[in-house]
Protein backbone atom coordinates (compact mmCIF):
# COMPACT_ATOMS: atom_id res chain seq x y z
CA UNK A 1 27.96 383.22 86.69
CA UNK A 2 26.82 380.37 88.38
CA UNK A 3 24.52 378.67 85.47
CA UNK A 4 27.89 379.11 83.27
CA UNK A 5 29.15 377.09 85.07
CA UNK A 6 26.71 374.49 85.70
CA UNK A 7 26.85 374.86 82.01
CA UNK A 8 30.36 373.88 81.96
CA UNK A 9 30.13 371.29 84.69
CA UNK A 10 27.50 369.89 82.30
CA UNK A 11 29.85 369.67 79.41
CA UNK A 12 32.24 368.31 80.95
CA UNK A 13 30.63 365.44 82.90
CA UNK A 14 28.96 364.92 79.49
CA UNK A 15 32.78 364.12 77.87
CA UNK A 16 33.35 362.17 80.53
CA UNK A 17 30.38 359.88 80.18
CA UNK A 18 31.28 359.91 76.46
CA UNK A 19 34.49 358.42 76.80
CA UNK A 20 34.23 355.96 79.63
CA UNK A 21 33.84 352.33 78.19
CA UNK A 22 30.49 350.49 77.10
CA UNK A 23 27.38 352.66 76.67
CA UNK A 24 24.83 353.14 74.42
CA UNK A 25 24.54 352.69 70.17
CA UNK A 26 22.72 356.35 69.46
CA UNK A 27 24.46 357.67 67.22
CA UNK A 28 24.05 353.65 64.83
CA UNK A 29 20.43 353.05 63.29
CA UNK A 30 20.09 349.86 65.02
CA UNK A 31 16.45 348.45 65.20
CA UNK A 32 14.93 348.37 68.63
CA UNK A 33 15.15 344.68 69.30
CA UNK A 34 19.19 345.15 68.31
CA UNK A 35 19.94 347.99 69.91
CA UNK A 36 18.86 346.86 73.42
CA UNK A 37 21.64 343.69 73.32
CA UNK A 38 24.07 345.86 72.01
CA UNK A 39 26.58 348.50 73.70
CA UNK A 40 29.07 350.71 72.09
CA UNK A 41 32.55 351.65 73.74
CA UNK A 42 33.16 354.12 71.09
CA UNK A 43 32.43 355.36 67.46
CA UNK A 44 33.20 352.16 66.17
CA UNK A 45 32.90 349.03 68.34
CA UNK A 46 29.80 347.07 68.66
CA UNK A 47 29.19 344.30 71.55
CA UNK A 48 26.13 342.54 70.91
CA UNK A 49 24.92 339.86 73.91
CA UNK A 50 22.06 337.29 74.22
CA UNK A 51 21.63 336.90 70.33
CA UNK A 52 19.70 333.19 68.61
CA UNK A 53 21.09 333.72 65.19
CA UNK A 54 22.89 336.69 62.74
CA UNK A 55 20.04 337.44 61.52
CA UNK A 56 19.49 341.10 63.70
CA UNK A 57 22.13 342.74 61.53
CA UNK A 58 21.06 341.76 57.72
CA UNK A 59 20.21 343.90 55.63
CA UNK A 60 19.49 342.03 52.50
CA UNK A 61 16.21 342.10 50.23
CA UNK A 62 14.44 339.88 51.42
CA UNK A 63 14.42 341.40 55.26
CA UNK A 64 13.55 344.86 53.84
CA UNK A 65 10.65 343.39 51.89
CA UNK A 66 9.51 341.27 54.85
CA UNK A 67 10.22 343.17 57.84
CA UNK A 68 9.26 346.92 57.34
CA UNK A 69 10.61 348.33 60.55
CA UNK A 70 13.64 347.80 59.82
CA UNK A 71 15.35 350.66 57.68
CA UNK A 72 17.77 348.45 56.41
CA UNK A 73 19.56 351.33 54.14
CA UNK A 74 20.40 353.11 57.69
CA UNK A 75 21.17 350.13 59.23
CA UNK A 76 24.27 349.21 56.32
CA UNK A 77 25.32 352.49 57.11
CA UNK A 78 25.05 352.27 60.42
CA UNK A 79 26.71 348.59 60.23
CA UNK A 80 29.63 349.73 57.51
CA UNK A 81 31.47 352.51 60.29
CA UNK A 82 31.84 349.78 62.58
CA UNK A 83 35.75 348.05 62.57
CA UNK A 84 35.44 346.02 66.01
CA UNK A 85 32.16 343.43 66.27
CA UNK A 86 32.19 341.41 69.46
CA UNK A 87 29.32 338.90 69.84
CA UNK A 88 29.46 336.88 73.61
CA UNK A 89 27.15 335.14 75.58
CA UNK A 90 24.77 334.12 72.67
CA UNK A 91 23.49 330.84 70.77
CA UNK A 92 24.61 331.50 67.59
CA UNK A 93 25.58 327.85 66.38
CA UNK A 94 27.27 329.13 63.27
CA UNK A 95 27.91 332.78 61.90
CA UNK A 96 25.98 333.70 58.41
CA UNK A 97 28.09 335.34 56.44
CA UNK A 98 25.26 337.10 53.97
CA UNK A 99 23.99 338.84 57.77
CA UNK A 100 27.62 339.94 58.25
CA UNK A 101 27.86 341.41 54.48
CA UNK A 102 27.18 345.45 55.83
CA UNK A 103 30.15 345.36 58.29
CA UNK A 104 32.39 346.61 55.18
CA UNK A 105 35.17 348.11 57.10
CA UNK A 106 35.33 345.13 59.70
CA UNK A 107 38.88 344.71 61.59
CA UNK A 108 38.10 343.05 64.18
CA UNK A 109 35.55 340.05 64.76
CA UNK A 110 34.71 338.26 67.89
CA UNK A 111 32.36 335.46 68.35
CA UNK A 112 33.07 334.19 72.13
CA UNK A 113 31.08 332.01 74.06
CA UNK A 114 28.37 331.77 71.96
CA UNK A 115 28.02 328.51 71.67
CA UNK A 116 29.11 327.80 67.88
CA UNK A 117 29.60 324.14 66.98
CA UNK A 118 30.09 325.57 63.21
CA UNK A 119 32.41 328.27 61.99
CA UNK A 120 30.33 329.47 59.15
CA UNK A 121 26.56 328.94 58.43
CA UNK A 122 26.37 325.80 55.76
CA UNK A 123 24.40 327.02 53.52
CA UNK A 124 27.37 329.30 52.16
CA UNK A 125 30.11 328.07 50.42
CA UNK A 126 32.95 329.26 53.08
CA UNK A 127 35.20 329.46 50.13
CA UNK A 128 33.24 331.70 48.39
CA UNK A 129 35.16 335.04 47.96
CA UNK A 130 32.03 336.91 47.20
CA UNK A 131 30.24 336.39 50.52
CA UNK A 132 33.45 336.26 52.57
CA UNK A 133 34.06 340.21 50.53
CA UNK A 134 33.23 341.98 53.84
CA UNK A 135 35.96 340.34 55.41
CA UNK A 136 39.24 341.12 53.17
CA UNK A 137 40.20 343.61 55.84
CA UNK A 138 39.81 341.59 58.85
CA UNK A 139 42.91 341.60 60.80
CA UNK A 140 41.81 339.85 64.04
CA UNK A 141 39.31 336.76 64.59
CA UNK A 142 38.51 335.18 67.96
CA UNK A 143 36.44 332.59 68.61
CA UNK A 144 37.53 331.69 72.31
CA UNK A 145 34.94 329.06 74.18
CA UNK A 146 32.50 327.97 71.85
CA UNK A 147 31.93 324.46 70.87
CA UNK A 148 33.50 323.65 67.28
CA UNK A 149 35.01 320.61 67.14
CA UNK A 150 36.46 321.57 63.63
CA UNK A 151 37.91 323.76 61.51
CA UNK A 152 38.66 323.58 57.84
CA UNK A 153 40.88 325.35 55.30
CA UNK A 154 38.05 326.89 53.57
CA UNK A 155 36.64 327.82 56.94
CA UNK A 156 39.87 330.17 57.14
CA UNK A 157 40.27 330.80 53.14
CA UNK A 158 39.32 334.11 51.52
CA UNK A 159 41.07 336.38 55.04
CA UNK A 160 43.86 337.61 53.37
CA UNK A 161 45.03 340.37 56.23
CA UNK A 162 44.55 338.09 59.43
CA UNK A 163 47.30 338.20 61.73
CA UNK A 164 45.92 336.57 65.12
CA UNK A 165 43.87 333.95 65.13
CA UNK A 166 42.14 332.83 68.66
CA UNK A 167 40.31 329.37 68.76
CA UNK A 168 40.78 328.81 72.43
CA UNK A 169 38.76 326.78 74.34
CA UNK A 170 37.22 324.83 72.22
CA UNK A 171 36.60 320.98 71.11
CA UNK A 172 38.79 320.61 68.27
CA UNK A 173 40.74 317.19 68.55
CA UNK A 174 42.69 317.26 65.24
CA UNK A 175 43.50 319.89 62.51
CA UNK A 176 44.33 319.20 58.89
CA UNK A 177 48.02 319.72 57.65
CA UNK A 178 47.33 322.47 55.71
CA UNK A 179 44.87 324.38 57.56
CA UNK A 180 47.04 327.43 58.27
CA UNK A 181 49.54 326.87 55.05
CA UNK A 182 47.64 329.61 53.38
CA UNK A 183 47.26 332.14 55.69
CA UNK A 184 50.62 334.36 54.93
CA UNK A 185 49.89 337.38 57.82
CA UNK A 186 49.32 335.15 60.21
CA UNK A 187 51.36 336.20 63.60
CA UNK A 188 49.47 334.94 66.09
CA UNK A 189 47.94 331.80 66.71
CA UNK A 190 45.69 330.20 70.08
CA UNK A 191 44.99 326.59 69.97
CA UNK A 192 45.11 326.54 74.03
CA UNK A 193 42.59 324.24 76.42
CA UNK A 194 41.32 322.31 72.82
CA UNK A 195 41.32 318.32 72.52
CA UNK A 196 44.54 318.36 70.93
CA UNK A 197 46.79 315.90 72.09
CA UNK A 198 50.30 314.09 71.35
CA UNK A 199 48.88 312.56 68.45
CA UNK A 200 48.59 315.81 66.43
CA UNK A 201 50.26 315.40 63.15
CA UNK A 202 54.18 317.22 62.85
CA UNK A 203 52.52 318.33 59.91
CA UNK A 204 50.47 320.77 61.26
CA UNK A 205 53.22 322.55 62.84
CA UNK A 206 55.91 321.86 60.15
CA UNK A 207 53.54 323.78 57.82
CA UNK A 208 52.80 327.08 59.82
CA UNK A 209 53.30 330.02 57.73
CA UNK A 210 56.73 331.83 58.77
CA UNK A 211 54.57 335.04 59.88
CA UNK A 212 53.68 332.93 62.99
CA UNK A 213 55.29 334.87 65.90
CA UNK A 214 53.15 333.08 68.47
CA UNK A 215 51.58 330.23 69.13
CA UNK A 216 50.14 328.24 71.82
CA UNK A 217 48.85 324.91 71.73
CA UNK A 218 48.83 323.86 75.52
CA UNK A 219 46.34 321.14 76.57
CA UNK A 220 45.36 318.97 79.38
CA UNK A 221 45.35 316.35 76.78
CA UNK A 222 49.34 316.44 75.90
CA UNK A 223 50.00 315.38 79.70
C-alpha cells in the first residue's frame, strides 16, 4: 500500500513539474552547447539566452559537413515542432534567416534585447521569398529593446499572416511611407519609446493598412 502510493505521489509531482513554466528541452535534439541556453515551457516553445550569432540552430550542409556532432537531421526535426522562438539577452546584431530555415511551423518569433542594430543578416536578400519560406506562418514578431535604428519594407515583405508587430524600444527616428502599406493582417502595431518625433511624415500613418486595431507610437521625443 504504501509504495503505491509513493508511486502515485511520484506521478503526480512528476505532472506537476511537467506543466509548471520554463524547464528543460529533453524531449528536442538540441546539441549540448544549445541546449544549455535554452529552456522549454512546453512542447513547443523555445527560449534561448546568452547567444553571439544564429548560427546554434542551422542545420544546413555545410554545418553537417563541418561540424559532426551535430545531428543536424534531428535537430530540423527537433527545430520544425517548435511554433514560439524567443531569443533575449543575447548579441545577435542581425537574425540569419538560412539558420532560422528548420523552424517550419514558426508562429511566434521574438528577438528582445539582444542587441540587433539589423533586422535581417545582409548577406540575404530580405525580400527573398525563398529564405523568408519558414516564415509564411508567422503571426507574431517582437523585437522590443534592441538597437535598430531602421526598418525597411523588404525588412517586413514576404510575412503574409503577421498581425502584431512589436518594435518597441528601439532607435528608429523615421520610417518610410510605405513601410506597413503591404502588410494586410496587420492588427497590432508598437512603435513606443523609439526616436520618433513630430516630424514623422502623415504619410506613415495615412498609409496603415485598415487591419490596424492598435497602435502606439508614444515618445519622449513628441513632447
Amino acid at each position: 500500500m504504501a509504495s503505491s502510493l509513493v508511486f502515485i505521489l511520484g506521478l503526480l509531482l512528476a505532472f506537476i513539474g511537467g506543466s509548471s513554466g520554463g524547464g528543460s528541452c529533453d524531449h528536442l535534439e538540441l546539441p549540448t552547447g544549445l541546449a544549455r541556453k535554452c529552456q522549454c515551457e512546453n512542447y513547443y516553445s523555445l527560449t534561448c539566452k546568452g547567444l553571439n550569432s544564429t548560427l546554434a540552430f542551422s542545420t544546413s550542409l555545410e554545418r553537417s559537413m563541418n561540424d559532426i556532432s551535430v545531428n543536424t537531421d534531428k535537430l530540423a526535426y527537433s527545430l520544425g515542432t517548435i511554433t514560439n522562438l524567443v531569443i533575449t539577452d543575447s548579441n545577435l546584431k542581425c537574425v540569419d534567416l538560412g539558420d532560422l530555415a528548420s523552424f517550419a511551423n514558426l508562429k511566434q518569433l521574438a528577438v528582445k534585447s539582444a542587441r540587433l542594430r539589423n533586422l535581417w543578416c545582409h548577406h540575404h536578400k530580405a525580400s527573398d521569398g525563398e529564405a523568408k519560406k519558414f516564415l509564411k506562418g508567422l503571426d507574431e514578431l517582437d523585437l522590443t529593446d534592441n538597437k535598430l535604428t531602421s526598418l525597411t519594407s523588404q525588412d517586413l515583405s514576404g510575412l503574409p499572416s503577421l498581425s502584431a508587430l512589436n518594435v518597441s524600444g528601439n532607435l528608429l527616428s523615421s520610417l518610410s511611407p510605405d513601410l506597413f502599406s503591404g502588410m494586410s493582417t496587420l492588427a497590432k502595431l508598437d512603435l513606443s519609446n523609439n526616436k520618433l518625433n513630430r516630424h514623422l511624415k502623415p504619410s506613415v500613418l495615412t498609409t496603415l493598412p485598415s487591419s490596424v486595431r492598435y497602435l502606439d507610437i508614444s515618445s519622449e521625443y513628441f513632447s
